[in-house]
N, C-alpha and C. Protein backbone atom coordinates (compact mmCIF):
# COMPACT_ATOMS: atom_id res chain seq x y z
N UNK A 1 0.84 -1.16 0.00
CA UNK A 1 0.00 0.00 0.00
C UNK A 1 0.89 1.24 0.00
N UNK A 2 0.54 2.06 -1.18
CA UNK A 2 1.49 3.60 -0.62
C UNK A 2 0.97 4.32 0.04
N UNK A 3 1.78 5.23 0.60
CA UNK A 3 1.42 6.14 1.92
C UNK A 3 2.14 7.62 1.15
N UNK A 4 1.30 7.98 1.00
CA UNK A 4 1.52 9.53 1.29
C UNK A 4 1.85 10.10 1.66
N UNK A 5 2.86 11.20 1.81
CA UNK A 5 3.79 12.17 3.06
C UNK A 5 3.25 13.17 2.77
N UNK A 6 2.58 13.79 3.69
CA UNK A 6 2.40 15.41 3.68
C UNK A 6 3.25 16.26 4.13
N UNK A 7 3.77 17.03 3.19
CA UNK A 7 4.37 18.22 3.14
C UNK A 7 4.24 19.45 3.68
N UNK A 8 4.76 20.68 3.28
CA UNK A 8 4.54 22.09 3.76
C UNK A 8 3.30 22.41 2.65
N UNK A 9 2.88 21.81 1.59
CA UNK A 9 1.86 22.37 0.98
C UNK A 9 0.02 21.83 1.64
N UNK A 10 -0.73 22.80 1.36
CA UNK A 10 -1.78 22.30 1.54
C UNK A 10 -2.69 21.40 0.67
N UNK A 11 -2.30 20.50 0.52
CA UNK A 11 -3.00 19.07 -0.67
C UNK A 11 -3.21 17.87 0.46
N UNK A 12 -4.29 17.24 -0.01
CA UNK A 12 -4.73 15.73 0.77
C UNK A 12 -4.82 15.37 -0.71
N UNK A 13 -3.94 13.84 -0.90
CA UNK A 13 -4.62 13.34 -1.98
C UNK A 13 -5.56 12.31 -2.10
N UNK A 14 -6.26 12.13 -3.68
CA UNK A 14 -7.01 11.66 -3.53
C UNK A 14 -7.77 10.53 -2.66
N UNK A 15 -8.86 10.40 -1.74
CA UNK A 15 -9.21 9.27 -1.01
C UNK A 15 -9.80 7.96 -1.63
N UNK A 16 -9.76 7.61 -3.15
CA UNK A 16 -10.09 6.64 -3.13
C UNK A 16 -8.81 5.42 -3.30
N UNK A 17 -7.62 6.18 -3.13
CA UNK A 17 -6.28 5.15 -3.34
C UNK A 17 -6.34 4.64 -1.75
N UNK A 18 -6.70 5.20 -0.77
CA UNK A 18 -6.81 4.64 0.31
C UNK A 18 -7.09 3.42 1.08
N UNK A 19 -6.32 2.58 1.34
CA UNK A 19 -6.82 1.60 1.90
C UNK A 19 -6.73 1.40 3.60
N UNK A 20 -7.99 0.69 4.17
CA UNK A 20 -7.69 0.81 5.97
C UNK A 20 -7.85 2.61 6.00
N UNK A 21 -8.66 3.36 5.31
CA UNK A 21 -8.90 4.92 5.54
C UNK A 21 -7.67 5.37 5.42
N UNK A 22 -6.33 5.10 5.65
CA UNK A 22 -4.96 5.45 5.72
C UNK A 22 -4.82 6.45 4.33
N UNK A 23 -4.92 7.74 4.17
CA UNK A 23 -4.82 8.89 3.42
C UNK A 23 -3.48 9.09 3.19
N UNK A 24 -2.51 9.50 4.55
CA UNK A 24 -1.56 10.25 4.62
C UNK A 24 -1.19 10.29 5.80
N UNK A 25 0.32 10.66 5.83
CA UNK A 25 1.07 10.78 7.38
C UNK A 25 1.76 11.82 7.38
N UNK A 26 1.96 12.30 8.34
CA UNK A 26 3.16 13.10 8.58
C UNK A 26 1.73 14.74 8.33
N UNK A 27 2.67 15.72 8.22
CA UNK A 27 1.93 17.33 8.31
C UNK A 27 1.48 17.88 9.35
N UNK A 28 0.84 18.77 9.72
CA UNK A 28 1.05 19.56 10.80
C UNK A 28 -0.34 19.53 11.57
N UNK A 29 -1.11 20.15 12.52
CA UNK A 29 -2.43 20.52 12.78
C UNK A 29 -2.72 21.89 12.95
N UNK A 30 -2.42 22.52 11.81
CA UNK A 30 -2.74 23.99 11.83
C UNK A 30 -4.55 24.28 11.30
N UNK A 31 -4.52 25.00 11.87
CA UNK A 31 -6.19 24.96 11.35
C UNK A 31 -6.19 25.39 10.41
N UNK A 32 -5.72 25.99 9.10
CA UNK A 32 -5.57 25.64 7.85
C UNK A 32 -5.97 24.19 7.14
N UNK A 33 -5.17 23.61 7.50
CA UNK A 33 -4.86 21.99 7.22
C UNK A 33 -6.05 21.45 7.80
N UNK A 34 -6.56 21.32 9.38
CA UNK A 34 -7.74 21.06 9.94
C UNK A 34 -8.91 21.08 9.29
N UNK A 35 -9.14 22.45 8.76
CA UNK A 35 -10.19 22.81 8.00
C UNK A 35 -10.22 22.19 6.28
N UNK A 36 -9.01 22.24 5.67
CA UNK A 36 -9.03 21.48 4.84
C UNK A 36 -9.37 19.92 4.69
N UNK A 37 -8.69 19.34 5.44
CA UNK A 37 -9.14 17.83 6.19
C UNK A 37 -10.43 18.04 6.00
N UNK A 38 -11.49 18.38 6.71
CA UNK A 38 -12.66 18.23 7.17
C UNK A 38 -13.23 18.74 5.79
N UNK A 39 -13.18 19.81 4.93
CA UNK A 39 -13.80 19.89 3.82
C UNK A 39 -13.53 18.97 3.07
N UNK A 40 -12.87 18.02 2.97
CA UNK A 40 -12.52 17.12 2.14
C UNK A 40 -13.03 15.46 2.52
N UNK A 41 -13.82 15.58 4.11
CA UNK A 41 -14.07 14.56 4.33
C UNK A 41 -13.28 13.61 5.05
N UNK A 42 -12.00 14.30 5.64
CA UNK A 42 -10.94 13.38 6.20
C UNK A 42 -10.75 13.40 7.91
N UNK A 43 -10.18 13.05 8.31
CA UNK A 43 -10.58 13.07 10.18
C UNK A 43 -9.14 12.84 10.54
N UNK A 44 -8.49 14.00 10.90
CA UNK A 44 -7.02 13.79 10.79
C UNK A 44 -6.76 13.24 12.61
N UNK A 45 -6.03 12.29 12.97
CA UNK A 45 -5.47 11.14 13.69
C UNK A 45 -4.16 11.72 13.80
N UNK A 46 -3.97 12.49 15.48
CA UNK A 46 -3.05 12.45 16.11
C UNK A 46 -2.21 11.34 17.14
N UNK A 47 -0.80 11.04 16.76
CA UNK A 47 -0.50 10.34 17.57
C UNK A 47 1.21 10.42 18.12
N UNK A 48 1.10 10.60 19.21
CA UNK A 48 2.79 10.91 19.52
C UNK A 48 3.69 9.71 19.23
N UNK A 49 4.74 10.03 19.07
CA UNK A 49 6.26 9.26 18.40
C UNK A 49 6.24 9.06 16.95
């Protein structure tokens, strides 16, 4: 399965390559990004380490 790295830009890509919901890793929780997530339908999953 590929995984996605999110960057300094604001892009989620597409969700139907997704498998197990797994979108993307890595990027920030700026409410920029937050709000993008959520217009797009995505539920971004914080987790430390």
């Amino acid at each position: 399965m590929p995984v996605y790295v999110l960057g300094d830009e604001l892009v989620f890509p597409p969700v139907d390559g997704a498998e197990d919901g797994l979108v993307a890793v890595g990027g920030d929780l700026s409410t920029e990004r937050l709000l993008l997530a959520y217009k797009s339908g995505l539920f971004p999953w914080y987790e430390e380490g």
